[in-house]
C-alpha atoms as a PDB file:
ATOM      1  CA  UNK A   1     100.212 122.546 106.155  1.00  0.00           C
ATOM      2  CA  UNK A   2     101.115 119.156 107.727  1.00  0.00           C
ATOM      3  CA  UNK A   3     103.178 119.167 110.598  1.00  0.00           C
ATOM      4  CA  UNK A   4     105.195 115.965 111.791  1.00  0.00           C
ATOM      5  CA  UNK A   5     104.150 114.908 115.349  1.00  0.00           C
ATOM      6  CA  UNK A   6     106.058 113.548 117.985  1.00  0.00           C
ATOM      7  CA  UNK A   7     105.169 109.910 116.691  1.00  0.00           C
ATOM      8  CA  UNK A   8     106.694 110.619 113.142  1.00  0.00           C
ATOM      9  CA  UNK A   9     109.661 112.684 114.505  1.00  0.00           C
ATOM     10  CA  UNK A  10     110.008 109.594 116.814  1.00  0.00           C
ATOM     11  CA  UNK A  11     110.158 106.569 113.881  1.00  0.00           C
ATOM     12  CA  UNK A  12     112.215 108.829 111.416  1.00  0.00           C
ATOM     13  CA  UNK A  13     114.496 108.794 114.169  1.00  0.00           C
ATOM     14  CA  UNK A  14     114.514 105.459 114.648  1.00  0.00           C
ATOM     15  CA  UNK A  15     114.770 104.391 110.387  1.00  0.00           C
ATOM     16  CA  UNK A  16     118.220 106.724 110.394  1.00  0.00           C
ATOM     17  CA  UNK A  17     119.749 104.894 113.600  1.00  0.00           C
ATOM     18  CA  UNK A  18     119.287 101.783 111.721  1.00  0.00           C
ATOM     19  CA  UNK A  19     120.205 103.033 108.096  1.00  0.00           C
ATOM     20  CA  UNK A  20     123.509 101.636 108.027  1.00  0.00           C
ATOM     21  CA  UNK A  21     122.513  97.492 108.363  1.00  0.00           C
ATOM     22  CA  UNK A  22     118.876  98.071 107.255  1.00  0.00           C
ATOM     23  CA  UNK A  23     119.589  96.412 103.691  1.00  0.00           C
ATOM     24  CA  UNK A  24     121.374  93.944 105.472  1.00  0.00           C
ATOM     25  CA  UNK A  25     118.903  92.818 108.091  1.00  0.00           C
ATOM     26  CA  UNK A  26     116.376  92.771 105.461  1.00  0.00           C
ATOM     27  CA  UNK A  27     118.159  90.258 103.225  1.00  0.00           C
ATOM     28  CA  UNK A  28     119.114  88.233 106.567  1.00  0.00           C
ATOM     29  CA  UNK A  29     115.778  88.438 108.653  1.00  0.00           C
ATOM     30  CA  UNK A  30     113.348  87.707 105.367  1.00  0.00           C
ATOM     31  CA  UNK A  31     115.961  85.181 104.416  1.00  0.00           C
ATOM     32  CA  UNK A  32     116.054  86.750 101.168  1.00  0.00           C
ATOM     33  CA  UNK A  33     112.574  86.879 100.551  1.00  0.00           C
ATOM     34  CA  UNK A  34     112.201  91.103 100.729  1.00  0.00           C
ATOM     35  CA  UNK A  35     113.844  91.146  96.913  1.00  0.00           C
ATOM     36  CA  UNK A  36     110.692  88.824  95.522  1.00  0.00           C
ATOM     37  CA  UNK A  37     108.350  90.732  97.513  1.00  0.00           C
ATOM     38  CA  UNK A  38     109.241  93.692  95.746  1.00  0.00           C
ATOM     39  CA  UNK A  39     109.341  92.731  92.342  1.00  0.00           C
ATOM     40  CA  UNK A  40     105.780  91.133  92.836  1.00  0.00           C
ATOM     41  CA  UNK A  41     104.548  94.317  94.040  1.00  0.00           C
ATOM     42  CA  UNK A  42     106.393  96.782  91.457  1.00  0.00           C
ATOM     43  CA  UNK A  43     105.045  94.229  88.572  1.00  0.00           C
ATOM     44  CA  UNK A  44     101.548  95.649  89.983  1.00  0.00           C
ATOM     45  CA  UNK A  45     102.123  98.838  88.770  1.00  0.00           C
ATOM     46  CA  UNK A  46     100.836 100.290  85.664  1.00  0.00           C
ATOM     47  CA  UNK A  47     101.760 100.915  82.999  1.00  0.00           C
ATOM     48  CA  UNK A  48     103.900  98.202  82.036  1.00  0.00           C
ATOM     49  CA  UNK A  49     106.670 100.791  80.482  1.00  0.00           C
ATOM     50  CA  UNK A  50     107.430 104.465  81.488  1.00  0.00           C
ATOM     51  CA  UNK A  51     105.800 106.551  83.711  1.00  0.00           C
ATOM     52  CA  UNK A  52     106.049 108.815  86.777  1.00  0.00           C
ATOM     53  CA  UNK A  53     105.654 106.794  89.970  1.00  0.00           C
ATOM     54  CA  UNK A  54     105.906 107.836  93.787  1.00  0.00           C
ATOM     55  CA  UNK A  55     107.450 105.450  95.932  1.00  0.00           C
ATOM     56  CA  UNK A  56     106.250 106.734  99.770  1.00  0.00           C
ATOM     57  CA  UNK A  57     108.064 105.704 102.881  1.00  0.00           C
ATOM     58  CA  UNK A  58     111.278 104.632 100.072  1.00  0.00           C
ATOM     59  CA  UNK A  59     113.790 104.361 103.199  1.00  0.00           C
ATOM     60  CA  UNK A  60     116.477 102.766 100.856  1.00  0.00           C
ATOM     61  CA  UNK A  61     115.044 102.762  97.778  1.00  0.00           C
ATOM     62  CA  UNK A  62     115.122  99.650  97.129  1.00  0.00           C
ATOM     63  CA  UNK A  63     111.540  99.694  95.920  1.00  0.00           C
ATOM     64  CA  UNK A  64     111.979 102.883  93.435  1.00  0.00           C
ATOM     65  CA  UNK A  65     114.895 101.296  91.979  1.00  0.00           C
ATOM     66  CA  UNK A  66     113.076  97.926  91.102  1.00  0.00           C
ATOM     67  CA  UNK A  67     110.495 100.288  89.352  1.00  0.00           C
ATOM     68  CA  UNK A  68     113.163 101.789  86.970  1.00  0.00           C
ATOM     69  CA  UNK A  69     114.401  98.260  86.424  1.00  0.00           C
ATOM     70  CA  UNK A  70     111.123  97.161  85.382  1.00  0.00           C
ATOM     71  CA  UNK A  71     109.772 100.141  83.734  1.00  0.00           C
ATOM     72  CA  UNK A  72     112.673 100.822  81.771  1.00  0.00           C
ATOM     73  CA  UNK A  73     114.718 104.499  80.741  1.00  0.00           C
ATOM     74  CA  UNK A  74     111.387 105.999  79.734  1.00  0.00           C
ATOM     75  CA  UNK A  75     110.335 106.191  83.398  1.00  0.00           C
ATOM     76  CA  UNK A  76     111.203 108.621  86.821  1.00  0.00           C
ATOM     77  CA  UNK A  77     110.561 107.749  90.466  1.00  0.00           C
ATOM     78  CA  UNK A  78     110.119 110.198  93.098  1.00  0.00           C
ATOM     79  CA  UNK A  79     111.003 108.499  96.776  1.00  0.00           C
ATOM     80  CA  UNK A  80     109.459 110.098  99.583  1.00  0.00           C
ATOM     81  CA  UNK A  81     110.225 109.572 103.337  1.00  0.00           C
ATOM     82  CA  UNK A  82     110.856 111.246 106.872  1.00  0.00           C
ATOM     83  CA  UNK A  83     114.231 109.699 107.199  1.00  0.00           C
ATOM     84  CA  UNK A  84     116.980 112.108 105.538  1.00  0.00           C
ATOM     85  CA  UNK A  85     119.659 109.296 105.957  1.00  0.00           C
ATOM     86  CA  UNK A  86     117.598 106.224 104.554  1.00  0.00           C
ATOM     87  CA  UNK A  87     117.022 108.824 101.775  1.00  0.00           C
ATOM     88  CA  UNK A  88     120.997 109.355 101.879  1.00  0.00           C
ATOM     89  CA  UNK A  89     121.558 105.662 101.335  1.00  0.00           C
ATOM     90  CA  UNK A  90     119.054 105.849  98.447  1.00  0.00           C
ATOM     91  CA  UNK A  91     121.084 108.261  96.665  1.00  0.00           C
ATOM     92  CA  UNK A  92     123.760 106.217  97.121  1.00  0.00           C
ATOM     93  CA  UNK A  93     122.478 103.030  95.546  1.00  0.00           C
ATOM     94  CA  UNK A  94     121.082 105.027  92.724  1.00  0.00           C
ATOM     95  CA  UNK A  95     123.829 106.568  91.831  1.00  0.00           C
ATOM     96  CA  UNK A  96     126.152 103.274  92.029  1.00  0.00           C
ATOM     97  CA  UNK A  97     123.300 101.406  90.049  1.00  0.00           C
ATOM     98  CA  UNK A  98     123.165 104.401  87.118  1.00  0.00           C
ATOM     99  CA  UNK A  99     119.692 105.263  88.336  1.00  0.00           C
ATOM    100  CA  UNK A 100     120.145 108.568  89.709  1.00  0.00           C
ATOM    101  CA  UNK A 101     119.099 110.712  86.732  1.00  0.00           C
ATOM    102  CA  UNK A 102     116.124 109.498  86.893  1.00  0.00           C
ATOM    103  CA  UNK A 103     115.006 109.571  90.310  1.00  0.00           C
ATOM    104  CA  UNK A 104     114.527 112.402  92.814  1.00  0.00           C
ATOM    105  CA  UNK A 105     114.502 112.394  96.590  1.00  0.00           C
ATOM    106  CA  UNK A 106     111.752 114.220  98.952  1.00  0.00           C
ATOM    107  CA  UNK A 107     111.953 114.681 102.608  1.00  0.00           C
ATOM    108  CA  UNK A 108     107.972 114.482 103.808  1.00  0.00           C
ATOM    109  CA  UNK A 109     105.389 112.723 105.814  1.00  0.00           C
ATOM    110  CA  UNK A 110     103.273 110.564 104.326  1.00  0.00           C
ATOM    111  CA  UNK A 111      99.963 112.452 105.770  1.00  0.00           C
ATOM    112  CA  UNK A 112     100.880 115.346 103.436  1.00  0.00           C
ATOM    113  CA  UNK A 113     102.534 114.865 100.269  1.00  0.00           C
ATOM    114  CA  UNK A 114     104.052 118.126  98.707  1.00  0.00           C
ATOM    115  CA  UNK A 115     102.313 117.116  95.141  1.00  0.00           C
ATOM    116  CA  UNK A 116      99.747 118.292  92.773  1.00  0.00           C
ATOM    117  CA  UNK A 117      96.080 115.887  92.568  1.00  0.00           C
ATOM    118  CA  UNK A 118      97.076 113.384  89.743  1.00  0.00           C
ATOM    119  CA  UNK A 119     100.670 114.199  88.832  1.00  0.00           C
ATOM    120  CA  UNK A 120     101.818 110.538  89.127  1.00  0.00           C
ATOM    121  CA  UNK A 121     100.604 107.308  87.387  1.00  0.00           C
ATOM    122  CA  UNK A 122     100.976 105.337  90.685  1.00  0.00           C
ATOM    123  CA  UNK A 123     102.042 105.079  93.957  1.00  0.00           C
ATOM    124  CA  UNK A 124     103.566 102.860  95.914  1.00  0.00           C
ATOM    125  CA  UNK A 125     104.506 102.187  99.424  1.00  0.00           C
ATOM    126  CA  UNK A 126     106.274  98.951 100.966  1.00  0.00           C
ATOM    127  CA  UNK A 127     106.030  97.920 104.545  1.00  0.00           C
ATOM    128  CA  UNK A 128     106.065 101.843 105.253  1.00  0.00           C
ATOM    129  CA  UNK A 129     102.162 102.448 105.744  1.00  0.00           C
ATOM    130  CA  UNK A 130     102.578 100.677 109.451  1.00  0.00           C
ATOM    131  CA  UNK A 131     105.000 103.545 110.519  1.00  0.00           C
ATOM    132  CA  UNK A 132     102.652 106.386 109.047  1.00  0.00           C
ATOM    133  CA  UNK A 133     101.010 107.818 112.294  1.00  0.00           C
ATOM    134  CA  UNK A 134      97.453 109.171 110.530  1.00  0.00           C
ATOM    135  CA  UNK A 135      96.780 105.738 108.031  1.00  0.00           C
ATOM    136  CA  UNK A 136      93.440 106.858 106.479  1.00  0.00           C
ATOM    137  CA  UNK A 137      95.522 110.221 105.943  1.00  0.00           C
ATOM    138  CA  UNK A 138      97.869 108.709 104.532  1.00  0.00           C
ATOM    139  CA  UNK A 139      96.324 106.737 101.975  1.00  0.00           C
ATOM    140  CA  UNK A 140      94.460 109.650 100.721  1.00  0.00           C
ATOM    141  CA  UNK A 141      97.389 111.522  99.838  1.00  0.00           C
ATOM    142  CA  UNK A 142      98.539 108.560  97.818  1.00  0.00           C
ATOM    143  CA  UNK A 143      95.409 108.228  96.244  1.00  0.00           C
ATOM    144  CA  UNK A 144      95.258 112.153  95.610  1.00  0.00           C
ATOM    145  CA  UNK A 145      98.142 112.650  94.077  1.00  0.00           C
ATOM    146  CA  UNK A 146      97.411 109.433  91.777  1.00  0.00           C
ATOM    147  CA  UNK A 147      95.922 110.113  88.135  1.00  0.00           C
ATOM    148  CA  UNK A 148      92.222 108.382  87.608  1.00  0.00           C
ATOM    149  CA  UNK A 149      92.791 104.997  86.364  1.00  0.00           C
ATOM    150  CA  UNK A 150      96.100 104.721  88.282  1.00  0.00           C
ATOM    151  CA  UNK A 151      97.023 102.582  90.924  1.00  0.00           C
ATOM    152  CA  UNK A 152      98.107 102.752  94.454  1.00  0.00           C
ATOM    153  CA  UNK A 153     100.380  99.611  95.712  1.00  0.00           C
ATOM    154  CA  UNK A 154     100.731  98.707  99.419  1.00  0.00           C
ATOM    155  CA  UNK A 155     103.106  95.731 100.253  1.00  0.00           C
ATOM    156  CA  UNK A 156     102.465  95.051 103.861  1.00  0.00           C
ATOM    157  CA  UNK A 157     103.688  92.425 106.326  1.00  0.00           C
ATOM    158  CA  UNK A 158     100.405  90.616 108.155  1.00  0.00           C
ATOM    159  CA  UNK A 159      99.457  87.576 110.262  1.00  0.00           C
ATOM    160  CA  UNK A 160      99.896  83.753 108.731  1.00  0.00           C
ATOM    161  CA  UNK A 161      96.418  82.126 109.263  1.00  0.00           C
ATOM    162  CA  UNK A 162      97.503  78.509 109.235  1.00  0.00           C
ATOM    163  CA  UNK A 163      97.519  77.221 112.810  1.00  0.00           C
ATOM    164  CA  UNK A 164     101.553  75.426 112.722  1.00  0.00           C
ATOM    165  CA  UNK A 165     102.894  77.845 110.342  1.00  0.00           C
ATOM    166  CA  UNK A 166     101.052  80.785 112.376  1.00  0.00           C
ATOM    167  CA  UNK A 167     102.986  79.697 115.192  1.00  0.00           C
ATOM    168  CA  UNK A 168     106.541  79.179 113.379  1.00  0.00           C
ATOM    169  CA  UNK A 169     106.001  82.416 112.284  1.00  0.00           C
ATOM    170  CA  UNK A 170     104.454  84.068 115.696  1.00  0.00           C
ATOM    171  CA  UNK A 171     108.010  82.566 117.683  1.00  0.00           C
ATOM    172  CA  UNK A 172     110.440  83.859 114.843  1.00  0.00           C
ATOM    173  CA  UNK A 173     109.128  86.725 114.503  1.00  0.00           C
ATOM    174  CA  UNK A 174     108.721  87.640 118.331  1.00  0.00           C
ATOM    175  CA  UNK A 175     111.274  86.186 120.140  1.00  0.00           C
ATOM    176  CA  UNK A 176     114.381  84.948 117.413  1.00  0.00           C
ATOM    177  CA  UNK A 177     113.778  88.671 115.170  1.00  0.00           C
ATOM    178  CA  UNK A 178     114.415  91.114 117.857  1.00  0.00           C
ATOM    179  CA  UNK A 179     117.515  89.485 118.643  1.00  0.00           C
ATOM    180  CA  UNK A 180     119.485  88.996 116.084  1.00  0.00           C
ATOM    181  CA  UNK A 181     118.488  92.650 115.161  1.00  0.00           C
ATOM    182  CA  UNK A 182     119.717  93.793 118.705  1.00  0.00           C
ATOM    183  CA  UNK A 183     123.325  91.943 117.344  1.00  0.00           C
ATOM    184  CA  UNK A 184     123.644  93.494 114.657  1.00  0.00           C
ATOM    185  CA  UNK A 185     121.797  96.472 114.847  1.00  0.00           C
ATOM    186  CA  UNK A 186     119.169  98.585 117.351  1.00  0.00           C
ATOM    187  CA  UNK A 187     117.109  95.998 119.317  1.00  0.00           C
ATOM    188  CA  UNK A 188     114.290  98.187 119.645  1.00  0.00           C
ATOM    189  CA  UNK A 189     113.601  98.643 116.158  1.00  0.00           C
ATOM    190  CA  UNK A 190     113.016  94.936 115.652  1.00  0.00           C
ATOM    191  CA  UNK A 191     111.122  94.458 118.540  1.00  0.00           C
ATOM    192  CA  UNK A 192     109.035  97.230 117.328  1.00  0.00           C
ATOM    193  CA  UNK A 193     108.372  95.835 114.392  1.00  0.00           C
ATOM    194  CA  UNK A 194     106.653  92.654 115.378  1.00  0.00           C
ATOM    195  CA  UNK A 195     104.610  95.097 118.105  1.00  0.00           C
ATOM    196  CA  UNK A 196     103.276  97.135 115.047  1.00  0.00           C
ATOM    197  CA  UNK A 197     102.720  94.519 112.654  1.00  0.00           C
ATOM    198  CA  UNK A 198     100.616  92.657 115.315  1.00  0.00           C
ATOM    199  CA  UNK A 199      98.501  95.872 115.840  1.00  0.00           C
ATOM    200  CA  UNK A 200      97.762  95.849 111.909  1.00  0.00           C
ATOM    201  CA  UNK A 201      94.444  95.794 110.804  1.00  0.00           C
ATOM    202  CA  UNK A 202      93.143  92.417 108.889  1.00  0.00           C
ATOM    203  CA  UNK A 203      94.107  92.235 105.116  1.00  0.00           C
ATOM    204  CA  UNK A 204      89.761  92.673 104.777  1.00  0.00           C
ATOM    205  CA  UNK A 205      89.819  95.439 107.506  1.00  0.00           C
ATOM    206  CA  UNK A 206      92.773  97.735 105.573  1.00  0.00           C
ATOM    207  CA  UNK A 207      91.563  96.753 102.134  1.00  0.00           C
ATOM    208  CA  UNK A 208      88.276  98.760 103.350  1.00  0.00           C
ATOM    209  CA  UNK A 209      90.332 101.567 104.632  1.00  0.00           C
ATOM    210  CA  UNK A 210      92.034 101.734 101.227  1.00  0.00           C
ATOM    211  CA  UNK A 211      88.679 102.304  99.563  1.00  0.00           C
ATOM    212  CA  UNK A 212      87.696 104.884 102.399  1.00  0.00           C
ATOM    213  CA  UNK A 213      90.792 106.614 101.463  1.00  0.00           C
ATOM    214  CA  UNK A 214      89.489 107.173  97.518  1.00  0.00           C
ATOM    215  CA  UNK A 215      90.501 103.754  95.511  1.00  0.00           C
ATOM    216  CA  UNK A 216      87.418 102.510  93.834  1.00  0.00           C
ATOM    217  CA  UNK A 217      88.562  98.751  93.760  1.00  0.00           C
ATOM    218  CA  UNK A 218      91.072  97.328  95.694  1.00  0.00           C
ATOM    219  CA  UNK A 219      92.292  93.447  95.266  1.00  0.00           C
ATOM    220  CA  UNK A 220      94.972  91.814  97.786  1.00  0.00           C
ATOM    221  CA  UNK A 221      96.691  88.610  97.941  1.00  0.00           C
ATOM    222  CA  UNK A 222      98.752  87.339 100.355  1.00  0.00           C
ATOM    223  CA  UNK A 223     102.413  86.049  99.713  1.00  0.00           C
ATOM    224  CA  UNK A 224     104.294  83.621 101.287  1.00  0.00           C
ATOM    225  CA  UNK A 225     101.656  82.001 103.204  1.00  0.00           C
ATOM    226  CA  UNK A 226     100.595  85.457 104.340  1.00  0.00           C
ATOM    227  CA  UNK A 227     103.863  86.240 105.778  1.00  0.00           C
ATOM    228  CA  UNK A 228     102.735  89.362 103.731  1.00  0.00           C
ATOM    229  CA  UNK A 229     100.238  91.005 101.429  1.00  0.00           C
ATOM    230  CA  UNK A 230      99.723  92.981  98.366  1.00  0.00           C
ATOM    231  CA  UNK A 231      97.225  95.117  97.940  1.00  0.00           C
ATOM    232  CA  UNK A 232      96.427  96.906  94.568  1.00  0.00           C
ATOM    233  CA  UNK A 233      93.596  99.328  94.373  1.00  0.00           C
ATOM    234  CA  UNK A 234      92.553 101.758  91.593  1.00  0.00           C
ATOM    235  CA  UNK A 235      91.942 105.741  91.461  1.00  0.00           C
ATOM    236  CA  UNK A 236      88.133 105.998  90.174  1.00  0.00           C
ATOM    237  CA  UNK A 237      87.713 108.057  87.056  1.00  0.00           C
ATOM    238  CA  UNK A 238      88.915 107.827  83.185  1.00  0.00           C
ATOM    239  CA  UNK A 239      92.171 106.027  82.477  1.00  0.00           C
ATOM    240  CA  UNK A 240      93.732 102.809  81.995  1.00  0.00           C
ATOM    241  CA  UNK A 241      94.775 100.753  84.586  1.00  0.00           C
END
């Protein structure tokens, strides 16, 4: 069995000190952009109605509960994450939005998800697989636990390549980030998360680890002149995708 280490023990404590204003930083800091994000990646997913997804790393569940609002009643979601109060606010917002009954909540690292091989017809995780300490674990438990044919969906912040916009985006996201997190909420969350995001592999780089970790093809795009990217790959074997 799994156990979390220090590093994991470490970041879930660090998601449920910010819990509180983490929707709101989100909306503020991506000036609004996080919601489109989202949608692009959920309309990855397959299939186009119903389903049982897993939404790894859910904090919020904001993710999860775009995938019921695309996939309609005939689907579940089961979030996943190391943070019991991100997971707390989830609730909340499912319950408020009438999603609750059909999504469940699971407390676990993303190295070692408590499922059987295939159970789900994807899985997805958004700007989560930075803060899971073994990556190429990681992603082979999301592939695992995908059926063949199904997809695994990683929306993941990277580095514009554009020289001007590179360094708009470099300054903001350095220097003017951290601090209006630190006014609002922890500062050392948000300067962590330019720190991590810099030490992110290349969108080539983790689309290869992706296929290490058991998806046959993977495709990526970036968004927002690479302020992020979506990656999509596929479990090998029989299925639709």
């Amino acid at each position: 069995m799994y156990r979390m280490d220090e590093r994991n023990r470490k970041i879930g404590e660090m998601f449920s000190s910010i819990a509180p204003k983490y929707d709101f930083l989100n909306r503020l800091l991506s000036l609004g952009r996080d919601r489109q994000w989202r949608r692009q990646a959920v309309a990855g997913i397959r299939p186009k109605r119903g389903g049982r997804h897993l939404d790894v790393a859910t904090g919020t569940a904001d993710v999860a509960l775009e995938i019921l609002r695309q996939k309609g009643v005939e689907s579940f979601v089961v979030g996943s994450d190391i943070s019991l109060e991100m997971m707390r606010i989830g609730r909340e917002k499912a319950t408020r939005q009438g999603g609750a009954g059909r999504m469940a909540f699971v407390r676990a690292p993303g190295e070692a998800l408590p499922f059987r091989d295939g159970v789900f017809d994807s899985a997805s995780i958004a700007f989560g697989i930075r803060n899971v300490a073994d990556r190429e674990r990681g992603l082979s438990e999301m592939c695992r636990v995908v059926r063949p044919g199904g997809r695994v969906v990683v929306l993941e912040f990277s580095r514009p390549e554009g020289a001007l916009f590179g360094a708009l985006y470099h300054l903001y996201f350095t220097q003017v980030l951290p601090r209006i997190g630190g006014l609002v909420s922890k500062r050392s969350a948000y300067t962590y998360l330019p720190e991590s995001v810099q030490a992110f592999p290349s969108s080539p780089a983790f689309a290869e680890m992706m296929r290490a970790g058991g998806c046959a093809t993977v495709d990526y795009r970036p968004l927002t002149f690479g302020v992020v990217t979506l990656y999509v790959g596929i479990r090998p074997g029989r299925g639709h995708s």
